[in-house]
N, C-alpha and C. Protein backbone atom coordinates (compact mmCIF):
# COMPACT_ATOMS: atom_id res chain seq x y z
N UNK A 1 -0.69 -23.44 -14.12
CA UNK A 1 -0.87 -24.03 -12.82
C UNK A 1 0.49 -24.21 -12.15
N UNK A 2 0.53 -24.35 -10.92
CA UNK A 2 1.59 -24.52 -10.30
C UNK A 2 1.51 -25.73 -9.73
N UNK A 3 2.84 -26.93 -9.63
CA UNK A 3 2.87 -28.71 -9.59
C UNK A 3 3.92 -28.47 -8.78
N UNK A 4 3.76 -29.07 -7.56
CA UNK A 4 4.42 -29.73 -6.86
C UNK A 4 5.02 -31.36 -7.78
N UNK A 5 6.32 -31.15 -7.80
CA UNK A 5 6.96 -32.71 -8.18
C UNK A 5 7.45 -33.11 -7.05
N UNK A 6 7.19 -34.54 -6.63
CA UNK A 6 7.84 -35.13 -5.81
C UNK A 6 7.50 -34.37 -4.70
N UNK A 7 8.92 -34.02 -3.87
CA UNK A 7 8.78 -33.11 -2.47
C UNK A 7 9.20 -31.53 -3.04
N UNK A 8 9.47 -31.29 -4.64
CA UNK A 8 9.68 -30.09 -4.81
C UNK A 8 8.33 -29.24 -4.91
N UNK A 9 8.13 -28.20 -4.43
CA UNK A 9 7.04 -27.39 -5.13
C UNK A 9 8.24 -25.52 -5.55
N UNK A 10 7.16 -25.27 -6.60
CA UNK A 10 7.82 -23.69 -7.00
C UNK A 10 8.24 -22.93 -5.78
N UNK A 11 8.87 -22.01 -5.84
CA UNK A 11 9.11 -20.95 -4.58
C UNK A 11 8.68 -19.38 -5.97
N UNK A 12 7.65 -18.83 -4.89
CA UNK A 12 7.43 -17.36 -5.64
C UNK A 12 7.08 -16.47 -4.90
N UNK A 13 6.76 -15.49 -4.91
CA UNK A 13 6.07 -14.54 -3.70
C UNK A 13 5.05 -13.46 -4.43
N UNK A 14 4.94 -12.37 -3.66
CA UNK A 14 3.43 -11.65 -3.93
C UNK A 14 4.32 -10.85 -5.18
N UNK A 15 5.52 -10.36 -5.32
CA UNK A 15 5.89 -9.81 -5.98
C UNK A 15 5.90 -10.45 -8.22
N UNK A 16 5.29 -11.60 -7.75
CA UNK A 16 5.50 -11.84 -9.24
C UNK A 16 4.47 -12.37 -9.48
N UNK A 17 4.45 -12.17 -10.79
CA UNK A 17 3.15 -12.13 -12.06
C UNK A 17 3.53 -13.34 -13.08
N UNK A 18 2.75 -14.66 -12.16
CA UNK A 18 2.28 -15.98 -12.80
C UNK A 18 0.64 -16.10 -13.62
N UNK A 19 0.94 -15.65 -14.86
CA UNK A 19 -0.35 -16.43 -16.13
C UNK A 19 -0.97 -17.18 -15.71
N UNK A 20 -2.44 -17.11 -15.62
CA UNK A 20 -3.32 -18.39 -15.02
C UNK A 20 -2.58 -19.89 -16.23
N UNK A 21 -2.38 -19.24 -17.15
CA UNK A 21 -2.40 -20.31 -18.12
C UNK A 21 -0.97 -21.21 -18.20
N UNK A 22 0.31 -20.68 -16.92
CA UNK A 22 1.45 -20.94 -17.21
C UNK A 22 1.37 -22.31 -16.58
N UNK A 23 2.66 -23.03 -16.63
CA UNK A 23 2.48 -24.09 -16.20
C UNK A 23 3.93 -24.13 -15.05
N UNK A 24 4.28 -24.44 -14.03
CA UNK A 24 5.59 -24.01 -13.27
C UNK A 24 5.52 -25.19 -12.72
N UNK A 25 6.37 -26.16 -13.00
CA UNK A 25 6.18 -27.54 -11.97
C UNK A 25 7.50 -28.00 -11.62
N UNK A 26 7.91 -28.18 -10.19
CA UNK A 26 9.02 -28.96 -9.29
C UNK A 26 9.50 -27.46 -8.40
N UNK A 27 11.05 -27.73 -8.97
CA UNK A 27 12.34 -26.96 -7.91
C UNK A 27 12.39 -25.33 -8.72
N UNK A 28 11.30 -24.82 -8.72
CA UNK A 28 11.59 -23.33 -9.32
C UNK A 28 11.55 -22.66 -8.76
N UNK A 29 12.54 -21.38 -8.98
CA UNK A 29 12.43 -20.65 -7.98
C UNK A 29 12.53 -18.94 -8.75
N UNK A 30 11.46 -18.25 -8.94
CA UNK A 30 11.46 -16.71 -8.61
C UNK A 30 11.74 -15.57 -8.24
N UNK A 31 12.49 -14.89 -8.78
CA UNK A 31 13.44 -14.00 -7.85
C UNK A 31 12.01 -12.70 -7.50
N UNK A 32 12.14 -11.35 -6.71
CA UNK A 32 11.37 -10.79 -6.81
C UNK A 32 11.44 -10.10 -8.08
N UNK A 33 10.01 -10.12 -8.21
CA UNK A 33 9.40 -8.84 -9.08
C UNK A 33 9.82 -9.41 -10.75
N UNK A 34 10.10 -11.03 -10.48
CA UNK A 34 10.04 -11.70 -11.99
C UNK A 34 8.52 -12.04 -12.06
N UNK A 35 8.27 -12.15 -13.78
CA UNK A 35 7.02 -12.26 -14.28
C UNK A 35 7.24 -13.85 -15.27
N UNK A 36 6.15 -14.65 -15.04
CA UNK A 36 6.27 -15.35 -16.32
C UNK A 36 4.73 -15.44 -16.95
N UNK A 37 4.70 -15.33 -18.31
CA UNK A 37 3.36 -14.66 -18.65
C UNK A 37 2.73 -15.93 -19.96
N UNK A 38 1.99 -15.90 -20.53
CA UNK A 38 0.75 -16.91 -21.08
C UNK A 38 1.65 -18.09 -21.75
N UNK A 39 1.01 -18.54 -21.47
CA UNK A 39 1.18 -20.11 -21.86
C UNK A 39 2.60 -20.46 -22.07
N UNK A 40 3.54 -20.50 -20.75
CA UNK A 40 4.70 -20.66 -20.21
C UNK A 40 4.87 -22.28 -19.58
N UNK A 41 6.07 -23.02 -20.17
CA UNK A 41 6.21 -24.13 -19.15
C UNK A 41 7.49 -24.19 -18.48
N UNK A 42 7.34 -23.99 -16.92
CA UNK A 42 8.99 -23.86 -16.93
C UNK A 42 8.75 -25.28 -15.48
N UNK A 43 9.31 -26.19 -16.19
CA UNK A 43 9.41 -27.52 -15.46
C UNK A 43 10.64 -27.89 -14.95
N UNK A 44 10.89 -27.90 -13.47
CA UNK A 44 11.65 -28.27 -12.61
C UNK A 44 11.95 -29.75 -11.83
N UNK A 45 11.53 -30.68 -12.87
CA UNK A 45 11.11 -32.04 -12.24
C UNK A 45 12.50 -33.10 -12.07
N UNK A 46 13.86 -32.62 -12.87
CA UNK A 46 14.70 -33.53 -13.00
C UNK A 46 15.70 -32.78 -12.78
N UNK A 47 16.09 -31.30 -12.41
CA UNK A 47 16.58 -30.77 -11.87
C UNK A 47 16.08 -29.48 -11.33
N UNK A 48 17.10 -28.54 -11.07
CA UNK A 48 16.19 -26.91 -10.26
C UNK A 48 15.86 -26.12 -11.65
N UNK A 49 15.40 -24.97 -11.51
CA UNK A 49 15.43 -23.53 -12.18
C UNK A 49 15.52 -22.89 -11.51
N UNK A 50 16.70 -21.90 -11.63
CA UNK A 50 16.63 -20.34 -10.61
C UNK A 50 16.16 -19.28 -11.61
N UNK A 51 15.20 -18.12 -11.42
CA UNK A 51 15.28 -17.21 -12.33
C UNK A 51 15.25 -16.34 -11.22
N UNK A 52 16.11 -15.29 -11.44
CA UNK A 52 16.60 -14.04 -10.68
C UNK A 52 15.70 -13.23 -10.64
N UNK A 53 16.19 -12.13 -9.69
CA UNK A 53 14.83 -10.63 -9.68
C UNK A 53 14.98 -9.70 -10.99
N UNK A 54 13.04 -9.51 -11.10
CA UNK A 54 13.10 -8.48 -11.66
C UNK A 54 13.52 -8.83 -13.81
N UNK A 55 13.09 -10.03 -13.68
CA UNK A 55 13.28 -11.28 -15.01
C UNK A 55 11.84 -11.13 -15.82
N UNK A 56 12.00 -11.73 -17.02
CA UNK A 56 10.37 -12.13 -17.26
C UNK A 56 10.58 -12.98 -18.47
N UNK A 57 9.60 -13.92 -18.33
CA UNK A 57 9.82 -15.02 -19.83
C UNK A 57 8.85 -15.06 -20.10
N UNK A 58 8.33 -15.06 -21.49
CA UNK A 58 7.41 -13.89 -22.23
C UNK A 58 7.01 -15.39 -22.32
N UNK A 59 5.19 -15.10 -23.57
CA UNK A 59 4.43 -16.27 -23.73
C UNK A 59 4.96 -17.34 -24.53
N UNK A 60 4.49 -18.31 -24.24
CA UNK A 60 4.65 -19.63 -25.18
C UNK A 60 6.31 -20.33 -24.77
N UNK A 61 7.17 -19.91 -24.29
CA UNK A 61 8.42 -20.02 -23.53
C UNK A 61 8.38 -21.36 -22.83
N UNK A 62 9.53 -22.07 -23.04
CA UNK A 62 9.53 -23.30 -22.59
C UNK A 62 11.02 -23.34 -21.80
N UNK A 63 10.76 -23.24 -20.30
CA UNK A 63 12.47 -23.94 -19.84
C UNK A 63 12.79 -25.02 -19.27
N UNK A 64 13.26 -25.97 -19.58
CA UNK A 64 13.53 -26.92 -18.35
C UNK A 64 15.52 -27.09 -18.17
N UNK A 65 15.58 -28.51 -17.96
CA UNK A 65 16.61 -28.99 -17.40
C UNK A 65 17.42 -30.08 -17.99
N UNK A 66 18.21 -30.34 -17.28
CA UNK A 66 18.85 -31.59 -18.21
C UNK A 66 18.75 -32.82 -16.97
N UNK A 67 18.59 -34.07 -16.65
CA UNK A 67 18.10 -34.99 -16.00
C UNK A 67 18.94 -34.93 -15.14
N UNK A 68 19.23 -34.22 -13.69
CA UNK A 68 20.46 -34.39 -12.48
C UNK A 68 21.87 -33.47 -13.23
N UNK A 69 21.88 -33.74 -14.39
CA UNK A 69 23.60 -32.78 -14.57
C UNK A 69 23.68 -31.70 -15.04
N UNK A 70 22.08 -30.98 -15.38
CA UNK A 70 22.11 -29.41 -16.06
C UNK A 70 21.19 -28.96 -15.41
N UNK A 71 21.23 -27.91 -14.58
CA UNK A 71 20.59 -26.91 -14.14
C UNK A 71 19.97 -25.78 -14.88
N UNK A 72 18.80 -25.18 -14.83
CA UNK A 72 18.92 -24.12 -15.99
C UNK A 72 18.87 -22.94 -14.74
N UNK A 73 19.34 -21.65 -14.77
CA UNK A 73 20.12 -20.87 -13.89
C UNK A 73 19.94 -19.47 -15.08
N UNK A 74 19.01 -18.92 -14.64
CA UNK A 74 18.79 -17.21 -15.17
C UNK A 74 18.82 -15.98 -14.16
N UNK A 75 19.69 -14.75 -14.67
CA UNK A 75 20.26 -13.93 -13.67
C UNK A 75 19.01 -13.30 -13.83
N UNK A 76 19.60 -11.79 -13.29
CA UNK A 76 18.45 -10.51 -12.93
C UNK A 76 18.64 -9.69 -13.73
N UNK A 77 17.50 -9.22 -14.34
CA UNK A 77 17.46 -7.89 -15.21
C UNK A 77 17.28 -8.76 -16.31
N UNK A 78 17.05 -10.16 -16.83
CA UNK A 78 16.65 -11.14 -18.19
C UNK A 78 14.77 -11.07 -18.63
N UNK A 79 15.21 -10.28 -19.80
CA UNK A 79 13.75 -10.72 -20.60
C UNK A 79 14.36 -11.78 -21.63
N UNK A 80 13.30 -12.86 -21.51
CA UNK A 80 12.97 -14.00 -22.40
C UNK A 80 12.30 -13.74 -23.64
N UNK A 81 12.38 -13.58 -24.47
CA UNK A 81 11.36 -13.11 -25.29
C UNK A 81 10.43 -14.56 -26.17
N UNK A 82 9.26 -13.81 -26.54
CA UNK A 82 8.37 -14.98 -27.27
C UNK A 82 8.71 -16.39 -27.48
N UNK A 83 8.05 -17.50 -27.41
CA UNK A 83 8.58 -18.72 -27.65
C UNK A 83 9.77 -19.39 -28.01
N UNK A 84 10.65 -18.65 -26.81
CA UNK A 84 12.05 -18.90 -26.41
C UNK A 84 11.93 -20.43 -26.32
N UNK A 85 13.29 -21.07 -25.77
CA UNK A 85 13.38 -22.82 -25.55
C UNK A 85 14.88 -22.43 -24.98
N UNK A 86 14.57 -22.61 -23.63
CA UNK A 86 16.38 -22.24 -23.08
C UNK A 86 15.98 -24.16 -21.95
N UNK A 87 17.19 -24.73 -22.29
CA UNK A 87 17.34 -26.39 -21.46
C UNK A 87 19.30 -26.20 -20.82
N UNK A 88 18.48 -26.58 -19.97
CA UNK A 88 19.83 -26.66 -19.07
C UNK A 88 21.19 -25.96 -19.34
N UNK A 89 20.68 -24.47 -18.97
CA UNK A 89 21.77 -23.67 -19.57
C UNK A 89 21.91 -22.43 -18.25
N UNK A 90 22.70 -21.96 -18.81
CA UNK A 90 22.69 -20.61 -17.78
C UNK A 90 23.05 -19.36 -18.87
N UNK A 91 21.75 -18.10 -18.19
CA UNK A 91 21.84 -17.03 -18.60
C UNK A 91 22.50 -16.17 -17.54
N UNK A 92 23.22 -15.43 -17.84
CA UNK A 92 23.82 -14.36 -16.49
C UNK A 92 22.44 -12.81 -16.69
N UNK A 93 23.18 -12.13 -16.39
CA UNK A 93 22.36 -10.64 -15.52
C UNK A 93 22.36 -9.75 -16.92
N UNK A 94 21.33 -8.95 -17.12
CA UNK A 94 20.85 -7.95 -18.40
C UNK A 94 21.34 -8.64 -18.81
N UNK A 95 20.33 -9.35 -19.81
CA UNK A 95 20.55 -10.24 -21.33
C UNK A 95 18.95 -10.03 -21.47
N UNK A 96 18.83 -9.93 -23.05
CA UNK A 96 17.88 -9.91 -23.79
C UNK A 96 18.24 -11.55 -24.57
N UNK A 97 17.07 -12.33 -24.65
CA UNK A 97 16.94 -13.43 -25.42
C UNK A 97 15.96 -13.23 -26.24
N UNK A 98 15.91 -13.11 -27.35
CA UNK A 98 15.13 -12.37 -28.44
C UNK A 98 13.87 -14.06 -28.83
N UNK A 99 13.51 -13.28 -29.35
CA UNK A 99 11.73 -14.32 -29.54
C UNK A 99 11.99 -15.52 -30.74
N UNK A 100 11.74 -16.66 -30.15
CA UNK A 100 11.84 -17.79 -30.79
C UNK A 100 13.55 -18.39 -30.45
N UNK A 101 14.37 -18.14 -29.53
CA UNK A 101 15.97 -18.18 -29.74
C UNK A 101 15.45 -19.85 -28.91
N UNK A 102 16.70 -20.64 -29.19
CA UNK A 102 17.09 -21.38 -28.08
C UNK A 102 18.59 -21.59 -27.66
N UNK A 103 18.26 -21.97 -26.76
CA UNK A 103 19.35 -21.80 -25.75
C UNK A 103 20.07 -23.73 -25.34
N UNK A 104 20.93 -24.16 -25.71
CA UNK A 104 21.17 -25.51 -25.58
C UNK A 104 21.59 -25.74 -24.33
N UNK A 105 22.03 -27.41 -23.91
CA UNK A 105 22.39 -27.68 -22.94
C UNK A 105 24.10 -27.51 -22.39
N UNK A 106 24.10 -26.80 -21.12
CA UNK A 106 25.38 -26.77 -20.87
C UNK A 106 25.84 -25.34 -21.79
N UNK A 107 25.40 -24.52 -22.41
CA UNK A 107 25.43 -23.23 -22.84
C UNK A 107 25.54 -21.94 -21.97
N UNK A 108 26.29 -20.70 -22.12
CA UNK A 108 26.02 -19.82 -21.13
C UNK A 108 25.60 -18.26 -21.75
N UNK A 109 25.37 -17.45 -21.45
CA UNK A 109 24.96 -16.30 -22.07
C UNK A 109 25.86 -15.77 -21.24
N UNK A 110 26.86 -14.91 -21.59
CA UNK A 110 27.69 -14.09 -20.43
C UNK A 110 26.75 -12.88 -20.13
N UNK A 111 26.60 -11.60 -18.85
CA UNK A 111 26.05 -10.63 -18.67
C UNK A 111 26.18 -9.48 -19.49
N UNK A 112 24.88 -8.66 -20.07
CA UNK A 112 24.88 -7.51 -20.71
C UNK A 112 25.09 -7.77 -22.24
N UNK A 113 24.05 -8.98 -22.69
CA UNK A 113 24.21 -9.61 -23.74
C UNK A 113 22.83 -9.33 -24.44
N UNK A 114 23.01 -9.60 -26.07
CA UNK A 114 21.71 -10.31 -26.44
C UNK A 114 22.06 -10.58 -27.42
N UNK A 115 20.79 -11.36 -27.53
CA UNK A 115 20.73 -12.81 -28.65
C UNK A 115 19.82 -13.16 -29.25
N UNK A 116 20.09 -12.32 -30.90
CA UNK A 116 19.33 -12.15 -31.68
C UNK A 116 17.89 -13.09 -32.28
N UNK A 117 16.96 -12.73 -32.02
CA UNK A 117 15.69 -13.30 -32.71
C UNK A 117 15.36 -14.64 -33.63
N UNK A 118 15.23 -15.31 -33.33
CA UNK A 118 15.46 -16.90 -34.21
C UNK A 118 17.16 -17.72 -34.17
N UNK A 119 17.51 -17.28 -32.80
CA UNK A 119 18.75 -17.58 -32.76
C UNK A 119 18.85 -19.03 -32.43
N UNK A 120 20.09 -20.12 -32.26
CA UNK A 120 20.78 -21.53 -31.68
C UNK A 120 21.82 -20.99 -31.00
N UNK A 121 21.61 -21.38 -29.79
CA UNK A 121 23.07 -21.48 -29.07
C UNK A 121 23.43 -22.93 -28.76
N UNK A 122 24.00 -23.59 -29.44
CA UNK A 122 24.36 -24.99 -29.45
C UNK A 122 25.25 -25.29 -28.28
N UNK A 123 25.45 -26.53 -27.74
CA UNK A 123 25.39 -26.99 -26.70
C UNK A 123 26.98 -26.87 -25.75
N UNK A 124 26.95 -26.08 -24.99
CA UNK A 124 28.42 -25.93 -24.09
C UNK A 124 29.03 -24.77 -24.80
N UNK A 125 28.25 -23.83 -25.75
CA UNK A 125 28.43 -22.52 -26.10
C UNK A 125 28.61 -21.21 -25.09
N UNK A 126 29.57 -20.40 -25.41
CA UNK A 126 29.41 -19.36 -24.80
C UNK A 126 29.42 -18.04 -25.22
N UNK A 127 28.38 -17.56 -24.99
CA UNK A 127 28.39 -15.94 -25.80
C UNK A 127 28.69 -14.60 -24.79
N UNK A 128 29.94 -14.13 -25.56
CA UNK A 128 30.67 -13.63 -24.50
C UNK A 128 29.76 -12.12 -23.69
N UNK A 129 30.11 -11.68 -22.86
CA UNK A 129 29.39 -10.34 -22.32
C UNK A 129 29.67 -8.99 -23.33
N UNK A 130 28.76 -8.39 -23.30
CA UNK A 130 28.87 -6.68 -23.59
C UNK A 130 28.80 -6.85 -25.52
N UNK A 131 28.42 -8.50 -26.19
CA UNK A 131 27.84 -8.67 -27.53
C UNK A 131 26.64 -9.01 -27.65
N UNK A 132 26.35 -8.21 -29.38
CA UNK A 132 25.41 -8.85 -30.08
C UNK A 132 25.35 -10.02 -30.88
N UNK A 133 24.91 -11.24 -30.30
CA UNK A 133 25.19 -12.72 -30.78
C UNK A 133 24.12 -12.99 -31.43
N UNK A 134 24.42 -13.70 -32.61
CA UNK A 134 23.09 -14.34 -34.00
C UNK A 134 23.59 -15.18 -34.63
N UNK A 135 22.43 -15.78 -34.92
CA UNK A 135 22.27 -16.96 -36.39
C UNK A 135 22.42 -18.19 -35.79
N UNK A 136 22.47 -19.28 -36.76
CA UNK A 136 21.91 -20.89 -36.52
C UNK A 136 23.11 -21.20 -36.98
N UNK A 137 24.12 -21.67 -36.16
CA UNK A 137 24.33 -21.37 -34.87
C UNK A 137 24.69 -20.29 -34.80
N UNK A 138 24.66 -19.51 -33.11
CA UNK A 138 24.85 -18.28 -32.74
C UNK A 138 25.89 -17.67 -32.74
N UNK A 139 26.45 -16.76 -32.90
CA UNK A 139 28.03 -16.50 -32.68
C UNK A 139 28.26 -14.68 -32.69
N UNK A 140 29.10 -14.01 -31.67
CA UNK A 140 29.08 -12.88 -31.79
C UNK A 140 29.36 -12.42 -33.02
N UNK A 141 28.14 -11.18 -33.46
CA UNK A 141 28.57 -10.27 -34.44
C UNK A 141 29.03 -8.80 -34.35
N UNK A 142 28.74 -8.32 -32.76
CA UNK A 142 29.85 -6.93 -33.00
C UNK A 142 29.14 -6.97 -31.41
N UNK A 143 29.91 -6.06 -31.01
CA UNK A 143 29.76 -5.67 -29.71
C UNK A 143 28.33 -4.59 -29.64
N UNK A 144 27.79 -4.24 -28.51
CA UNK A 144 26.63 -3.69 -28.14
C UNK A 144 27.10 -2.16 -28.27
N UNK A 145 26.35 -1.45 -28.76
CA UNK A 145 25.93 -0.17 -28.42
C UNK A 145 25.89 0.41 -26.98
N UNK A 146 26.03 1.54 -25.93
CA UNK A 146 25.49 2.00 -25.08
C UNK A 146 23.84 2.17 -24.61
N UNK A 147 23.46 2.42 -26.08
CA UNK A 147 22.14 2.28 -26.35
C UNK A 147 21.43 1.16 -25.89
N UNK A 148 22.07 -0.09 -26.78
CA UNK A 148 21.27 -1.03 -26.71
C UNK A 148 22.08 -1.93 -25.54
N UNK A 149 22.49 -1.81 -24.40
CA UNK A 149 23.00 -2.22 -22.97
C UNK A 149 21.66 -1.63 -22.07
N UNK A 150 21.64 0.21 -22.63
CA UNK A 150 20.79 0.54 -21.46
C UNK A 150 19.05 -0.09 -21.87
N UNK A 151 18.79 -0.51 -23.12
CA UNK A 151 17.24 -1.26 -23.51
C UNK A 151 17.24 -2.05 -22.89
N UNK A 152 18.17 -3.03 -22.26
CA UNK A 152 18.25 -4.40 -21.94
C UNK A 152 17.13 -4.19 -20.38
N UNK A 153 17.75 -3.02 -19.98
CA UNK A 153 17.61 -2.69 -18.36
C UNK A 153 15.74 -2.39 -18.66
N UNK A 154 15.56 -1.53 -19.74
CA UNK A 154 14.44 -0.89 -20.23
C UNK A 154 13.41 -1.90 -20.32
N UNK A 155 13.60 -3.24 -21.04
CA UNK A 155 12.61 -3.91 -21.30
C UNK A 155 12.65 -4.77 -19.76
N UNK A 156 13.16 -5.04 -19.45
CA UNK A 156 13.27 -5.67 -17.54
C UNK A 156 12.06 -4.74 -17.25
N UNK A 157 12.75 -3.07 -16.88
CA UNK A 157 11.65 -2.45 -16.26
C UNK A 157 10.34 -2.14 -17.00
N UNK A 158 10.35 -2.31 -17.76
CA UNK A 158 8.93 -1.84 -18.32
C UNK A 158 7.79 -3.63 -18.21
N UNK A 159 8.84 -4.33 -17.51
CA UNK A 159 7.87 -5.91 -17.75
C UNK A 159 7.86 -6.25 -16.59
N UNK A 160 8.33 -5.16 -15.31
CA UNK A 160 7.93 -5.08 -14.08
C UNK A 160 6.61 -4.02 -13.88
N UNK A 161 6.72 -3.31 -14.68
CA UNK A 161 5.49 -2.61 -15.03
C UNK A 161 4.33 -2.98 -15.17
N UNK A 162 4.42 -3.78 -16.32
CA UNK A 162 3.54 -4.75 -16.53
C UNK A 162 2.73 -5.47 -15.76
N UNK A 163 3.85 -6.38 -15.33
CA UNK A 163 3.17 -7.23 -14.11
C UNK A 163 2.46 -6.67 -13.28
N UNK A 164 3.22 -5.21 -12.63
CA UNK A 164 2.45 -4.95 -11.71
C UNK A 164 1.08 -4.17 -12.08
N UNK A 165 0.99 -4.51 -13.19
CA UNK A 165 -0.59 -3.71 -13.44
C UNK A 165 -1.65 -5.02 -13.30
N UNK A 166 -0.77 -5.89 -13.77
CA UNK A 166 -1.81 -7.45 -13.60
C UNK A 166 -2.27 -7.51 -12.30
N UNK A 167 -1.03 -7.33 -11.16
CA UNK A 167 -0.97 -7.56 -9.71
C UNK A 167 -1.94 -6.92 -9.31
N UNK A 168 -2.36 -5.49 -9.87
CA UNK A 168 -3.26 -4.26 -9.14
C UNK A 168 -4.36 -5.07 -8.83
N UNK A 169 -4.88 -5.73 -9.86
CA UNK A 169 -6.66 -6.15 -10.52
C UNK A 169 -6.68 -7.27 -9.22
N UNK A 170 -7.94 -7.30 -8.59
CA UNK A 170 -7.89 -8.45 -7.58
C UNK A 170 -8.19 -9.53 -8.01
N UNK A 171 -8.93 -9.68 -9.21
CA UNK A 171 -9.06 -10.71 -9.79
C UNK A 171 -9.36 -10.77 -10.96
N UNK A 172 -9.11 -12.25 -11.47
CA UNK A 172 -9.39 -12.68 -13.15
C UNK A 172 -10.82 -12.18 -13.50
N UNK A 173 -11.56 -11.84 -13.15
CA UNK A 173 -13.11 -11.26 -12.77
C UNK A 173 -13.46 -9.87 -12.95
N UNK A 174 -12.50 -9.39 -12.41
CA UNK A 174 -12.70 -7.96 -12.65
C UNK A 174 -11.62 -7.10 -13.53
N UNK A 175 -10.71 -7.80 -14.49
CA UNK A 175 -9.66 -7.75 -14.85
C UNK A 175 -10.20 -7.09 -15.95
N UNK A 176 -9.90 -5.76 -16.66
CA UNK A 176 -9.99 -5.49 -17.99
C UNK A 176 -10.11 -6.51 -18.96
N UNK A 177 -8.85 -6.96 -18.79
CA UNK A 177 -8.12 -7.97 -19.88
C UNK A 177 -8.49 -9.04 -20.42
N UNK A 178 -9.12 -9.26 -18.90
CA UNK A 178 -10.30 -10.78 -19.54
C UNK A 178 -11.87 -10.88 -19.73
N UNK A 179 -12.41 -9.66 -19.35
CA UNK A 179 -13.89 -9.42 -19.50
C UNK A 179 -14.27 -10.05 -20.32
N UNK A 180 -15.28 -11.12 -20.32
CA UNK A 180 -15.97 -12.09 -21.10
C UNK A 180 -17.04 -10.84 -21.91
N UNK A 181 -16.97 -10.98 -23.33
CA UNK A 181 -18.07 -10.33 -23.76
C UNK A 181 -20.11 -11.55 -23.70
N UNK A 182 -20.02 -10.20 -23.35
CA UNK A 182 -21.85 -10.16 -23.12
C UNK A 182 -22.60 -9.58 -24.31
N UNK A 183 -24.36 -10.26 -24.39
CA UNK A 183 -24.90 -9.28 -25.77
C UNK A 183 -25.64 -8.85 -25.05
């Protein structure tokens, strides 16, 4: 659902693909052609969220804020992956956040990054650009491949793809995806 807090409500447009089941409440804001998909809470009630164009934060994903002094702030070209937890942090532009990672307060992801699968980025951390960062706590372990710079871009576009196949269907009703079975 989408919650107006206070005098904030979300900012999104036709271009993005909101989960009936997500939850988006206060100062958020959508870049085009970002997706946030099943059972998502990204709560804007005690400060903003920016997520950039062309983004997506996969299911079960939780973002918020830190109360007035942490913003959470995600660039363009960012997949979130599976039951991420990013709080008052900032991600920059192509970064992969791998499934289950969190992301602490006052933390930054530099651009053209990622950050390995069950990862901690503990609090006022910074993981520098153009590495592969891991473990509890996170810390670069070698720099990126060419390869795996241009996936970063790959999984962005292929989860604009996505979305826009959700976007096609006019409704939850006639949707492949959710067809209630009948006997």
């Amino acid at each position: 659902m989408i919650y107006q807090f206070l005098d904030s409500k979300p900012f999104y447009g036709p271009s993005n693909f909101i989960a009936p089941s997500a939850d988006i409440i206060g100062d958020v804001h959508l870049g085009e052609e970002s997706s946030v998909w099943f059972n998502c809470t990204i709560r804007g009630d005690v400060n903003f969220i920016r997520i950039g164009k062309r983004s997506n934060v996969q299911d079960n994903t939780c973002i918020h804020v830190m109360n007035q002094t942490g913003p959470t702030i995600i660039g363009d070209q960012v997949t979130i992956g599976h039951q991420a937890m990013l709080h008052g942090c900032t991600v920059r532009d192509r970064v992969l956040i791998g499934m289950s990672v969190t992301v602490l307060d006052k933390a930054v992801i530099e651009s053209d990054c990622i950050i390995g699968a069950g990862s901690l980025v503990t609090p006022g951390k910074v993981m520098p650009s153009g590495w592969l960062c891991m473990g509890r706590p996170a810390k670069p372990v070698r720099k990126l491949t060419d390869e795996e710079r241009t996936s970063v871009i790959e999984y962005s576009d292929n989860y604009v793809k996505y979305s826009r196949t959700y976007l096609r269907l006019d409704t939850y009703d006639t949707n492949p995806f959710y067809k209630k079975q009948t006997e």
